[in-house]
PDB file of N, CA and C in Angstrom:
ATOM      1  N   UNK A   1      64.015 -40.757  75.556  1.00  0.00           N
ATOM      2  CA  UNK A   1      64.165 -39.828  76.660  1.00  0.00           C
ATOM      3  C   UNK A   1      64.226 -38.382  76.154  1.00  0.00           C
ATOM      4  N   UNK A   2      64.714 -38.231  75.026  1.00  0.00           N
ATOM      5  CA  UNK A   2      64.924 -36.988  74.695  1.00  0.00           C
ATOM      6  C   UNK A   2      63.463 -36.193  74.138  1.00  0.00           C
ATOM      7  N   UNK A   3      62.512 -36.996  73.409  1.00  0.00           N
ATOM      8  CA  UNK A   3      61.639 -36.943  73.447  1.00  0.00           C
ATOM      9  C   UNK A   3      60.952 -36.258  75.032  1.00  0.00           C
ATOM     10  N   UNK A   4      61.134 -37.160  75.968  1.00  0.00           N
ATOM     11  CA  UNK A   4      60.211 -36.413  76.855  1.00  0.00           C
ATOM     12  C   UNK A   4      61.058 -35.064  77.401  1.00  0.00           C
ATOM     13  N   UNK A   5      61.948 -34.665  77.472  1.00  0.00           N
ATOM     14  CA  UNK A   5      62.757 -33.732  77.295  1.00  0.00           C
ATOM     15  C   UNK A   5      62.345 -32.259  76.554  1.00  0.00           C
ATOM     16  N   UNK A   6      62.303 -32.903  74.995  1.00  0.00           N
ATOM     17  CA  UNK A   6      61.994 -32.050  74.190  1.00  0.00           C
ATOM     18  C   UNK A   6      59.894 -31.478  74.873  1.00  0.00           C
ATOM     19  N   UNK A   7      59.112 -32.710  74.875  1.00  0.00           N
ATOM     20  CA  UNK A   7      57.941 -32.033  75.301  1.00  0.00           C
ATOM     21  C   UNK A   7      57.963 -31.329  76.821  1.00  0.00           C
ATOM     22  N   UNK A   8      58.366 -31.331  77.598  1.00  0.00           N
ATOM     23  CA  UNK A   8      58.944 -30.328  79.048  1.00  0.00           C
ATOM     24  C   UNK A   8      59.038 -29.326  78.564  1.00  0.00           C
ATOM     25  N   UNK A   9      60.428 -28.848  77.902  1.00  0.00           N
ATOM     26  CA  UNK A   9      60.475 -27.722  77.414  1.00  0.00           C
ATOM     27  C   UNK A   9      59.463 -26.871  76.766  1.00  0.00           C
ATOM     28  N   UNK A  10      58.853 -27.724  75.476  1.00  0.00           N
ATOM     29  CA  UNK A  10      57.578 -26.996  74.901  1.00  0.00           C
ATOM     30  C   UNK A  10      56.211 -26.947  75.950  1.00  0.00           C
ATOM     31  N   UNK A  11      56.264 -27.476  76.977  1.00  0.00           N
ATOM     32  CA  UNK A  11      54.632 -27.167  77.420  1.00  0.00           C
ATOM     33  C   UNK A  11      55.029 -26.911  78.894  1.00  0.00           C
ATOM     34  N   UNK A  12      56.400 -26.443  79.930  1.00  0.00           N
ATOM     35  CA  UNK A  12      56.263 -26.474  80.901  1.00  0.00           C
ATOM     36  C   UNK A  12      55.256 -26.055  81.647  1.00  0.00           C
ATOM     37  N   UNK A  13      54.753 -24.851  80.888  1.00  0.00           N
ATOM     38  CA  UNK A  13      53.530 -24.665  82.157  1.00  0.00           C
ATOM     39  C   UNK A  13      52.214 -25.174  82.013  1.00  0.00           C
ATOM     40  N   UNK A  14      51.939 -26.318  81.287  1.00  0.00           N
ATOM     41  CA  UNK A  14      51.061 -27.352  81.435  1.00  0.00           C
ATOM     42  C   UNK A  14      51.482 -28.140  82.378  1.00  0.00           C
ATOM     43  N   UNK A  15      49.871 -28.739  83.021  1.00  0.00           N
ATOM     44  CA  UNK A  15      50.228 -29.607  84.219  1.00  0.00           C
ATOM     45  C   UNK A  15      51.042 -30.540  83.656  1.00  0.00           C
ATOM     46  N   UNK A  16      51.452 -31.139  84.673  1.00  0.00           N
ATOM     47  CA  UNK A  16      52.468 -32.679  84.101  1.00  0.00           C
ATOM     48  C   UNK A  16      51.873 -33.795  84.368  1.00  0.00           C
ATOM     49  N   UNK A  17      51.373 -34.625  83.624  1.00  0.00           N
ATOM     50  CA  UNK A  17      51.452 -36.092  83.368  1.00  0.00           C
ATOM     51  C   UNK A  17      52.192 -37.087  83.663  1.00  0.00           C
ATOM     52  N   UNK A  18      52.640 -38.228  84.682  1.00  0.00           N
ATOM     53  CA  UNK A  18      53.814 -38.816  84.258  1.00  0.00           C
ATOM     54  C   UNK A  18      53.498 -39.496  83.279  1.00  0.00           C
ATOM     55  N   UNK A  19      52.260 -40.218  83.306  1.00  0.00           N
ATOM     56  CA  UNK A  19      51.621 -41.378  82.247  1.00  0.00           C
ATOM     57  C   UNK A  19      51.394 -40.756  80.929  1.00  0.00           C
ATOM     58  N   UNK A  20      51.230 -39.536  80.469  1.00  0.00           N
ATOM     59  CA  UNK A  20      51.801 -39.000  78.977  1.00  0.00           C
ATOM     60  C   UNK A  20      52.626 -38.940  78.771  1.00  0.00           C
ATOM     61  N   UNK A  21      53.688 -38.383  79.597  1.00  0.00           N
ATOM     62  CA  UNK A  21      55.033 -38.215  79.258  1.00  0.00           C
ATOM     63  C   UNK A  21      56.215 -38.882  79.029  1.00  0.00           C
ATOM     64  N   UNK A  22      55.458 -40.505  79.882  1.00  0.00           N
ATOM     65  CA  UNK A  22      55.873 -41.718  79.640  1.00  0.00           C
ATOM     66  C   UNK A  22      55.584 -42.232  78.185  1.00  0.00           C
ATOM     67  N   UNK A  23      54.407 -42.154  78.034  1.00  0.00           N
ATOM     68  CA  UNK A  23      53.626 -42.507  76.311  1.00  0.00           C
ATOM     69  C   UNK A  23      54.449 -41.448  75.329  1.00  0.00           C
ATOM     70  N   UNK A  24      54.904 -40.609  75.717  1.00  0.00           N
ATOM     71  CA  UNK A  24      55.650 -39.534  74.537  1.00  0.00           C
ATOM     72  C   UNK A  24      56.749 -40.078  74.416  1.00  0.00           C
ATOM     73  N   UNK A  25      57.681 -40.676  75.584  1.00  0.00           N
ATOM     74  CA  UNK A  25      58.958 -41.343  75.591  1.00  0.00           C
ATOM     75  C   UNK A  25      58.804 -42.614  75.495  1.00  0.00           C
ATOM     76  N   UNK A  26      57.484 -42.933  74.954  1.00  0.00           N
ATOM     77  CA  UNK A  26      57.631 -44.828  74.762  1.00  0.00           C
ATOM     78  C   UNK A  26      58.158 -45.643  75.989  1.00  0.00           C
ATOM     79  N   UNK A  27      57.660 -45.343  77.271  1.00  0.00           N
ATOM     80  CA  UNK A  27      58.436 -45.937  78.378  1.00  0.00           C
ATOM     81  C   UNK A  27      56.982 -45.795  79.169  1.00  0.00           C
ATOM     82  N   UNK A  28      57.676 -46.972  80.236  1.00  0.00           N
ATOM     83  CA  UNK A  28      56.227 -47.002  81.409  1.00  0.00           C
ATOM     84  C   UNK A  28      56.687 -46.026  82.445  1.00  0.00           C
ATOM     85  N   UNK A  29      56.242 -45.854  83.133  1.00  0.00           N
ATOM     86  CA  UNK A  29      56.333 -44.386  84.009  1.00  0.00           C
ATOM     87  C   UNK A  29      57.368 -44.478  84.983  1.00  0.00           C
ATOM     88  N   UNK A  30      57.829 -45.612  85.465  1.00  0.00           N
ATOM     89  CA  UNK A  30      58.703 -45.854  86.292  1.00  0.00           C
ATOM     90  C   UNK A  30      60.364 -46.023  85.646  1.00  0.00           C
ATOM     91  N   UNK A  31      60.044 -46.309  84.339  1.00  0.00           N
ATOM     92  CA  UNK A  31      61.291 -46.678  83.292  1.00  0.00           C
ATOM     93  C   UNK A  31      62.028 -44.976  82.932  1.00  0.00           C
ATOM     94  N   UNK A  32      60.564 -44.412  82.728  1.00  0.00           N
ATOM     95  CA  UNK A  32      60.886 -43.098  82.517  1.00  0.00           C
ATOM     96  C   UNK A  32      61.300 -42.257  83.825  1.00  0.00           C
ATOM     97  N   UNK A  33      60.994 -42.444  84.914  1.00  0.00           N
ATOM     98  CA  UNK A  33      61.796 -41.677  86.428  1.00  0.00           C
ATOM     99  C   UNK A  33      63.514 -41.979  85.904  1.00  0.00           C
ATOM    100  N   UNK A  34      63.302 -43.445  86.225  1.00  0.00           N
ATOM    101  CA  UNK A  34      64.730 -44.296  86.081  1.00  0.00           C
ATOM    102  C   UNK A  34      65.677 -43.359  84.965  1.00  0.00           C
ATOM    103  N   UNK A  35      65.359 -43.798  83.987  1.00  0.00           N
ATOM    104  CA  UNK A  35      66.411 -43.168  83.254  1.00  0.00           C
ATOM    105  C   UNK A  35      66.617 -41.248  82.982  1.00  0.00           C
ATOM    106  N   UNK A  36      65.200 -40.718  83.376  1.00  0.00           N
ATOM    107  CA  UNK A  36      65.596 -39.145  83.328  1.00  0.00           C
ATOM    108  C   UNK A  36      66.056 -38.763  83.949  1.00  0.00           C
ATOM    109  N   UNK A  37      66.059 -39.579  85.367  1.00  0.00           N
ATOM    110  CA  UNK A  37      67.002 -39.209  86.648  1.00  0.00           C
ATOM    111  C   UNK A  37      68.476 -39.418  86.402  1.00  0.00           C
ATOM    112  N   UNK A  38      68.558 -40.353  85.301  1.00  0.00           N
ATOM    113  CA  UNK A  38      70.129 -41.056  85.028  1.00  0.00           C
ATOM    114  C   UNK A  38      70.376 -39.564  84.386  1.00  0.00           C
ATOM    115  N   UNK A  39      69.924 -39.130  83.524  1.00  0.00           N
ATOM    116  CA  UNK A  39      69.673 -37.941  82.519  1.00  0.00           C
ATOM    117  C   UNK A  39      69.941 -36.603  82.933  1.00  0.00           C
ATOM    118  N   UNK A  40      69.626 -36.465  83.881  1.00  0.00           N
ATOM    119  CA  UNK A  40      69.451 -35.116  84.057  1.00  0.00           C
ATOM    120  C   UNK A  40      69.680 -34.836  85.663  1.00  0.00           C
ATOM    121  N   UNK A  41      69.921 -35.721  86.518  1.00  0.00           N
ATOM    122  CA  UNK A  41      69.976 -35.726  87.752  1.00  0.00           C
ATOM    123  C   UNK A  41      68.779 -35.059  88.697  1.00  0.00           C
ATOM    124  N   UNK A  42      67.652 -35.193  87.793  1.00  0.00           N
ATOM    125  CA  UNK A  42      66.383 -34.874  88.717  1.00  0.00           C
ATOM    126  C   UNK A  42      65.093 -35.816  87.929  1.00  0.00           C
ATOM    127  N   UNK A  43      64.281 -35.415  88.920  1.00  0.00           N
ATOM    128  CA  UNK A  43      63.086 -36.383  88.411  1.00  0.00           C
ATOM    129  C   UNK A  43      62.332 -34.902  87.059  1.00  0.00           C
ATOM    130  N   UNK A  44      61.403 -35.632  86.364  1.00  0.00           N
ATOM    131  CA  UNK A  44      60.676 -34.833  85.237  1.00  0.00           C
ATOM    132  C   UNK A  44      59.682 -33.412  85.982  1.00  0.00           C
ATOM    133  N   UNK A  45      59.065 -33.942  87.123  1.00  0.00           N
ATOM    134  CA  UNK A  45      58.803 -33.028  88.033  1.00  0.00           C
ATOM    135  C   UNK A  45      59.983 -31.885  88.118  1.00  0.00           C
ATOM    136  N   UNK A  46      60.727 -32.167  88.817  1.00  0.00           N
ATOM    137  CA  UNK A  46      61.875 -31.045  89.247  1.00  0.00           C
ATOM    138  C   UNK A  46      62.110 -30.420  87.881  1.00  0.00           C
ATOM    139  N   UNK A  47      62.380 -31.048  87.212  1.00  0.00           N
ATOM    140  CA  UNK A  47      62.940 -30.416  85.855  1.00  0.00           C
ATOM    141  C   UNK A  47      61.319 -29.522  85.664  1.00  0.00           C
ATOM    142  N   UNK A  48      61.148 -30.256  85.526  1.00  0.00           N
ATOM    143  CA  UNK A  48      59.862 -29.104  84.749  1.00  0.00           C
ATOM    144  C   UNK A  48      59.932 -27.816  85.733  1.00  0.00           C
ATOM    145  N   UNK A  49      59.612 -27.907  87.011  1.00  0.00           N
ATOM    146  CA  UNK A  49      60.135 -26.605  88.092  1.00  0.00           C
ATOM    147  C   UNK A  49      61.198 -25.555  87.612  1.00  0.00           C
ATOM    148  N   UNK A  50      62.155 -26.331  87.564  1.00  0.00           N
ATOM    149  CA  UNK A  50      63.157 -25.709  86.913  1.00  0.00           C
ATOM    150  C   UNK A  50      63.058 -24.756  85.863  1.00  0.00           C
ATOM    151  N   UNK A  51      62.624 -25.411  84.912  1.00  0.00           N
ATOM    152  CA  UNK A  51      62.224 -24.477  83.462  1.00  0.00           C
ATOM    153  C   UNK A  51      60.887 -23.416  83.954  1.00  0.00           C
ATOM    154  N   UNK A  52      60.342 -23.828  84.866  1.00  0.00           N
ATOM    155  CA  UNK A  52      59.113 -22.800  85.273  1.00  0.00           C
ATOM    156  C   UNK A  52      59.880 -21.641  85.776  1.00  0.00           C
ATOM    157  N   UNK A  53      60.743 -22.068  86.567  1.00  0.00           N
ATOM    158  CA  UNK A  53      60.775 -20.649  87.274  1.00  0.00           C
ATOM    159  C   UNK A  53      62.508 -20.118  86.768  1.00  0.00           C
ATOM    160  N   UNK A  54      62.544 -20.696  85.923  1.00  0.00           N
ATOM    161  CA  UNK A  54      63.943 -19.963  84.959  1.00  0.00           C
ATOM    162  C   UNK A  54      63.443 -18.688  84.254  1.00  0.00           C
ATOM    163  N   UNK A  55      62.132 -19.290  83.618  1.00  0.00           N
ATOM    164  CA  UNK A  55      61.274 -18.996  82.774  1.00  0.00           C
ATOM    165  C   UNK A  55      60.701 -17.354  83.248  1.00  0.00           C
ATOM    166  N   UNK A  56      59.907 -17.817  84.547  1.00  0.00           N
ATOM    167  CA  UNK A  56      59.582 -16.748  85.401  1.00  0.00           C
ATOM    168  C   UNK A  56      60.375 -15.486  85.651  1.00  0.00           C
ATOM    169  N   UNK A  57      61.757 -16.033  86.022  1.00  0.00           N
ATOM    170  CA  UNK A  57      63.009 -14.949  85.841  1.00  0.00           C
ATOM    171  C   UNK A  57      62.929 -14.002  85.157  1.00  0.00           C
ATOM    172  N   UNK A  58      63.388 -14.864  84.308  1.00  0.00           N
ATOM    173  CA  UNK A  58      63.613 -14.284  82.838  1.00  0.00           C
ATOM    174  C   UNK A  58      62.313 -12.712  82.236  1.00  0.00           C
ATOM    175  N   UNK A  59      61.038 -13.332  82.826  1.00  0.00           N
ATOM    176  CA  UNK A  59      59.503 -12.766  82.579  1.00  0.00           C
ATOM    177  C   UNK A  59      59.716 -11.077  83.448  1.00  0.00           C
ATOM    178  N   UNK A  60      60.109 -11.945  84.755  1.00  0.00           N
ATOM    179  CA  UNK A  60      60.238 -10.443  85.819  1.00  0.00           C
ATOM    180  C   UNK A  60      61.294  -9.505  85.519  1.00  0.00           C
ATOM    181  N   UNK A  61      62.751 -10.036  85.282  1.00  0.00           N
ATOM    182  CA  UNK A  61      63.958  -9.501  84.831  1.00  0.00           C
ATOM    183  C   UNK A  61      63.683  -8.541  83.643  1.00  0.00           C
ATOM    184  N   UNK A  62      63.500  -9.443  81.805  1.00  0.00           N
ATOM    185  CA  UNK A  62      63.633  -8.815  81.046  1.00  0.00           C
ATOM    186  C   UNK A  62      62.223  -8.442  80.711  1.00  0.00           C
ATOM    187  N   UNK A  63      61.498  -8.673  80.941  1.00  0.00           N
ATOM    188  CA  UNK A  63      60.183  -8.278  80.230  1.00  0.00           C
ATOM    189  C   UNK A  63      58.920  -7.158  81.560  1.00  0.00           C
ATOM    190  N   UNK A  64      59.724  -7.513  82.903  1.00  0.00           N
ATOM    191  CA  UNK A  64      59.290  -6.337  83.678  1.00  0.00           C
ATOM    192  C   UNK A  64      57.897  -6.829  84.497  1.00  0.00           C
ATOM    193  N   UNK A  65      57.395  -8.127  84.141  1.00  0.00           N
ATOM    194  CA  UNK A  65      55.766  -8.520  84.436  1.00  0.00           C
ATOM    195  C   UNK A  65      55.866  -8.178  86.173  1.00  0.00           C
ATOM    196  N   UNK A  66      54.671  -8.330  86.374  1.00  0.00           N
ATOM    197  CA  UNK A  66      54.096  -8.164  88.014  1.00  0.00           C
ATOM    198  C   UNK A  66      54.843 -10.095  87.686  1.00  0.00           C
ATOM    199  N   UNK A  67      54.794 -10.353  89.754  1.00  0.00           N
ATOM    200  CA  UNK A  67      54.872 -11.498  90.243  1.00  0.00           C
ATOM    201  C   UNK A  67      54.073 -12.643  90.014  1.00  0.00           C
ATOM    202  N   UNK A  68      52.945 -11.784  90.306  1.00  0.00           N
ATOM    203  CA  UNK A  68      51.687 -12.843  90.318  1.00  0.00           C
ATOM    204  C   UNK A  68      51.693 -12.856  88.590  1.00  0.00           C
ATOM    205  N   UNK A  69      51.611 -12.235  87.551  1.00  0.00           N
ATOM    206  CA  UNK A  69      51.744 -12.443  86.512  1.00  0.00           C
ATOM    207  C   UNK A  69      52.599 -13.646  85.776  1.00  0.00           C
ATOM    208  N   UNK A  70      54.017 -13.039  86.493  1.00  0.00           N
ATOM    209  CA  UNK A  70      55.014 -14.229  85.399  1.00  0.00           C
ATOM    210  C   UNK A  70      54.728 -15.199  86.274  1.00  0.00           C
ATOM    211  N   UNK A  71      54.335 -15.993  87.638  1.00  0.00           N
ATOM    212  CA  UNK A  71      53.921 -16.974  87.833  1.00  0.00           C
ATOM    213  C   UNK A  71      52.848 -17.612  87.459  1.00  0.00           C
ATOM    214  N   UNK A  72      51.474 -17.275  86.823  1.00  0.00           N
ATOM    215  CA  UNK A  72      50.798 -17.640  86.139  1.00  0.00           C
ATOM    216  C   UNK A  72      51.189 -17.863  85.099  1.00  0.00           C
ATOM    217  N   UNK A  73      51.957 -17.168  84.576  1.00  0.00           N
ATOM    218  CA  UNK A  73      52.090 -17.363  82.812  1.00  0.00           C
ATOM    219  C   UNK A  73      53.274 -18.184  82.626  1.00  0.00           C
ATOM    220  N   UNK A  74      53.852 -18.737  83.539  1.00  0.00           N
ATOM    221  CA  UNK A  74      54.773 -20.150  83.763  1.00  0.00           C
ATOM    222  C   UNK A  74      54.133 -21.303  84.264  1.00  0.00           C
ATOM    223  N   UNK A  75      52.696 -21.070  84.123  1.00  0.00           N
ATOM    224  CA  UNK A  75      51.682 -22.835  84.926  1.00  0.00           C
ATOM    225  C   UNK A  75      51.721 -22.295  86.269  1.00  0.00           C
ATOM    226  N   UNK A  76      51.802 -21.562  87.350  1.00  0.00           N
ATOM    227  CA  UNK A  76      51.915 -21.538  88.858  1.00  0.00           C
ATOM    228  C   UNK A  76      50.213 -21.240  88.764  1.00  0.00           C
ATOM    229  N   UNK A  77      49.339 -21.610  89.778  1.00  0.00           N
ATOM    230  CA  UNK A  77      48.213 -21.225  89.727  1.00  0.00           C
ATOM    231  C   UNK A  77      48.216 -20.538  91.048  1.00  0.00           C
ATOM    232  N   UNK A  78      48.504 -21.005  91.806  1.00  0.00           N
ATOM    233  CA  UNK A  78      48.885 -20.648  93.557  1.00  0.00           C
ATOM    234  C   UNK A  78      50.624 -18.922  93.395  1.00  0.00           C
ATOM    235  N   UNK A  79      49.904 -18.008  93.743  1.00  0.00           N
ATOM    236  CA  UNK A  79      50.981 -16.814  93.990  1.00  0.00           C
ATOM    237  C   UNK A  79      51.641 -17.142  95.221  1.00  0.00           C
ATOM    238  N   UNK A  80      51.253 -17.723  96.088  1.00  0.00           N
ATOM    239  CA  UNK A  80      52.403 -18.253  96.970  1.00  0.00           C
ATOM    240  C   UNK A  80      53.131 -19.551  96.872  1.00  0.00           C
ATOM    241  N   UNK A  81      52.801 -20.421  96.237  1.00  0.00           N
ATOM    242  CA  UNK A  81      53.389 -21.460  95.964  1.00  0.00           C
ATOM    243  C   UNK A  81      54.554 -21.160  95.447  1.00  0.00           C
ATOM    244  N   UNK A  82      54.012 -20.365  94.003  1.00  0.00           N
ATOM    245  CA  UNK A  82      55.317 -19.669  93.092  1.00  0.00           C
ATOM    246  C   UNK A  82      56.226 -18.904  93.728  1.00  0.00           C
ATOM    247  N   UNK A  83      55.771 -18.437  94.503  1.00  0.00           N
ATOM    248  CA  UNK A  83      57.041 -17.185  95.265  1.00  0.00           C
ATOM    249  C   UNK A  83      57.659 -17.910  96.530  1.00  0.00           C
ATOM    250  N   UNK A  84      56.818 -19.396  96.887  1.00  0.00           N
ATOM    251  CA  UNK A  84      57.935 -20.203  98.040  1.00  0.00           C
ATOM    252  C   UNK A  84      59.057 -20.727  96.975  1.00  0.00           C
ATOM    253  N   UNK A  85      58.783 -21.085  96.246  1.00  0.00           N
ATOM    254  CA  UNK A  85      59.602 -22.023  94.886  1.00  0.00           C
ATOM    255  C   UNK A  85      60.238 -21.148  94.589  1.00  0.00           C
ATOM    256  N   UNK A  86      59.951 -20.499  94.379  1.00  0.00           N
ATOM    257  CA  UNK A  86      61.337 -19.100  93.664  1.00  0.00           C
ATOM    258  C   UNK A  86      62.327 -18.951  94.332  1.00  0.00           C
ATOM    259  N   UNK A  87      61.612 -18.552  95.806  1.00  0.00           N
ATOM    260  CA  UNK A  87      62.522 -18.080  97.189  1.00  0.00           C
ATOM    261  C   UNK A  87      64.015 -19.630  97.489  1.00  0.00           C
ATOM    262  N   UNK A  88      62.681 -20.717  97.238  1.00  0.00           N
ATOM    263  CA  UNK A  88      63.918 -21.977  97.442  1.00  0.00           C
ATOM    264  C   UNK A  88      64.859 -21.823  96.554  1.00  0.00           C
ATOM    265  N   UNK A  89      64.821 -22.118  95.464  1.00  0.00           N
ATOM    266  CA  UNK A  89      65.939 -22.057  93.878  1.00  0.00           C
ATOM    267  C   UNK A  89      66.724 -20.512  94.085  1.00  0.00           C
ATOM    268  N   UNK A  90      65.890 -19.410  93.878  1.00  0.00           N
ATOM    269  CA  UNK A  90      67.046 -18.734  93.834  1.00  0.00           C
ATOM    270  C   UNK A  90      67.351 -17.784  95.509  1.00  0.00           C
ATOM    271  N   UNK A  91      66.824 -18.326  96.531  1.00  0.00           N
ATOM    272  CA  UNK A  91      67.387 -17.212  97.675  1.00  0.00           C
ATOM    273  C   UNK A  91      66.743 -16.144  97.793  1.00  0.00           C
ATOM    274  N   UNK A  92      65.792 -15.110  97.462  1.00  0.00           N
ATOM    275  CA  UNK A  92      65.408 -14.225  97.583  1.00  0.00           C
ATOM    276  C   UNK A  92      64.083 -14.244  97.152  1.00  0.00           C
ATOM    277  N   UNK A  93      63.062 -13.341  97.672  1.00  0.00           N
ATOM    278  CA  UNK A  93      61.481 -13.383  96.664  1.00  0.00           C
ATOM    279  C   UNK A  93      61.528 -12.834  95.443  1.00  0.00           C
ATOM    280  N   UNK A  94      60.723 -13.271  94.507  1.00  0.00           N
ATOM    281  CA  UNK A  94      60.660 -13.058  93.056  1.00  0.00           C
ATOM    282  C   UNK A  94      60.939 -11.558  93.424  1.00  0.00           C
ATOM    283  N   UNK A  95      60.233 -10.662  93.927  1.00  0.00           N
ATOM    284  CA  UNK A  95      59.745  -8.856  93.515  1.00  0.00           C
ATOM    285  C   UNK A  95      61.309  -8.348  93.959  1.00  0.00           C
ATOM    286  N   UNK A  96      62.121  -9.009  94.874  1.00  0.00           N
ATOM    287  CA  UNK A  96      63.305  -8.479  95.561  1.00  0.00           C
ATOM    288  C   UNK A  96      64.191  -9.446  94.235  1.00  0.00           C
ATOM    289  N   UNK A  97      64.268 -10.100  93.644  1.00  0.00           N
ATOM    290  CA  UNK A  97      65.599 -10.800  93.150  1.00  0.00           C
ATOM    291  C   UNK A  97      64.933  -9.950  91.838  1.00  0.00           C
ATOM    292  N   UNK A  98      64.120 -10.160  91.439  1.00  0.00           N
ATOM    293  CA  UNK A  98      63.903  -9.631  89.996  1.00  0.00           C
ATOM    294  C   UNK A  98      64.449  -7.817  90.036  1.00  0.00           C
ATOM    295  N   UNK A  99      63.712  -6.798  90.744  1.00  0.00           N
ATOM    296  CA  UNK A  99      64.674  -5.752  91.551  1.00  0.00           C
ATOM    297  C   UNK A  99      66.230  -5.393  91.361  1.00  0.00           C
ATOM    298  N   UNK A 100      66.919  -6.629  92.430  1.00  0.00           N
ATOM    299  CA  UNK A 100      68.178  -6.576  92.622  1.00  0.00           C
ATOM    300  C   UNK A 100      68.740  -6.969  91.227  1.00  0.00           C
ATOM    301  N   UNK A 101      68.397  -7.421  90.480  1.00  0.00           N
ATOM    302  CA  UNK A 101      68.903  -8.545  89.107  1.00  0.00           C
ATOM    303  C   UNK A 101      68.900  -7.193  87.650  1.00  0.00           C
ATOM    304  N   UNK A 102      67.583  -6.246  87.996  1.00  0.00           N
ATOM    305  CA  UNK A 102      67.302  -5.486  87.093  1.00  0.00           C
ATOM    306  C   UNK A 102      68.736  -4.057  87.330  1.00  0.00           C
ATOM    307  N   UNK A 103      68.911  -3.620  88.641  1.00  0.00           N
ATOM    308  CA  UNK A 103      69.226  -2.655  89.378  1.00  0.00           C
ATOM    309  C   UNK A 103      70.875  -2.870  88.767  1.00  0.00           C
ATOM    310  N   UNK A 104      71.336  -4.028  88.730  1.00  0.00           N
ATOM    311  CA  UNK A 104      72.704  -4.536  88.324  1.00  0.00           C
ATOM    312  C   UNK A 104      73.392  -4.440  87.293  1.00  0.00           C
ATOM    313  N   UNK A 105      73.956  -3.491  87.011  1.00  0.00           N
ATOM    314  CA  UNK A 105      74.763  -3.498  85.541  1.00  0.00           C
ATOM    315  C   UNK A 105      75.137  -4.170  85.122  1.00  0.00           C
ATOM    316  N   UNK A 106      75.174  -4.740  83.502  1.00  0.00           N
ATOM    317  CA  UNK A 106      75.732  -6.187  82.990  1.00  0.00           C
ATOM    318  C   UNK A 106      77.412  -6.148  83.188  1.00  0.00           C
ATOM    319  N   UNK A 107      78.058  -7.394  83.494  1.00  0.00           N
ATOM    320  CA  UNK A 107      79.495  -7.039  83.279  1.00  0.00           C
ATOM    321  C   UNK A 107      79.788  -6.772  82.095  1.00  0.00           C
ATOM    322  N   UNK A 108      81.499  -6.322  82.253  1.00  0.00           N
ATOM    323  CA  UNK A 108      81.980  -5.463  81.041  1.00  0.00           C
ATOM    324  C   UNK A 108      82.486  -6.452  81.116  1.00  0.00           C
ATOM    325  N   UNK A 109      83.001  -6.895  79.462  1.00  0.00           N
ATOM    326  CA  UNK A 109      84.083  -7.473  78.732  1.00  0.00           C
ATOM    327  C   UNK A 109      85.212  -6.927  79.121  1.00  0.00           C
ATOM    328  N   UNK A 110      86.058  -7.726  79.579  1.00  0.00           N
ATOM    329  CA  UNK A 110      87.553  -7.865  79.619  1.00  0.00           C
ATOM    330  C   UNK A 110      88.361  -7.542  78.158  1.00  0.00           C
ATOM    331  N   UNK A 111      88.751  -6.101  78.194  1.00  0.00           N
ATOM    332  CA  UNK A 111      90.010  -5.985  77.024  1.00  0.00           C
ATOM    333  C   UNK A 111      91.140  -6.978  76.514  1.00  0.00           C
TER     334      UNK A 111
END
C-alpha cells in the first residue's frame, strides 16, 4: 500500500490508473480501494485530488502562477473543473483564496 502511496505523490498530475496502481501495490484493483480506504480514509482518486490541488495552492500562494497555470501544471486539463474542485476543498475560487492567503501576514511566534 505504501508503495501505491509513494507513486501518487510522485506523479499526481498524471492521469490515474487504478489497474497500474494496483500492479505497483501488487494488489487487484478492488483489494487496493479496500485497503487505501482503510489507509487513508479516501479512495486513491480523492487522494490524488487532494495532492493536486494542495499542490496548486501552494503554486498560486508561494510561487504567484496565473490559475489556469497552476491548474495545468497539477494534471487539471479543464480551467473550470480545477477552479470547481478548488472552490469545493477550500471555500473560495483559486484567484480570491490564493489573494486572500497572499494578503495575510504569517503569524507571530508567541514569546
Amino acid at each position: 500500500m505504501h508503495r501505491a502511496i509513494r507513486w501518487l505523490k510522485a506523479n499526481y498530475a498524471q492521469p490515474l490508473r487504478i489497474e497500474a496502481l494496483a500492479r505497483e501495490a501488487h494488489m487487484s484493483a478492488s483489494s487496493l480501494h479496500h485497503h487505501f480506504r482503510a489507509l487513508t480514509s479516501m479512495s486513491p482518486l480523492q487522494y490524488q485530488k487532494q495532492l493536486r490541488l494542495q499542490e496548486a495552492r501552494r503554486l498560486l500562494i508561494a510561487e504567484g502562477l496565473e490559475v489556469a497555470r497552476a491548474g495545468h501544471a497539477v494534471g487539471y486539463e479543464s480551467p473550470s473543473q480545477f477552479s470547481r474542485e478548488y472552490s469545493r476543498l477550500y471555500g473560495s475560487p483559486p484567484s480570491r483564496d490564493a489573494a486572500r492567503r497572499r494578503d495575510t501576514p504569517p503569524a507571530r511566534a508567541l514569546a
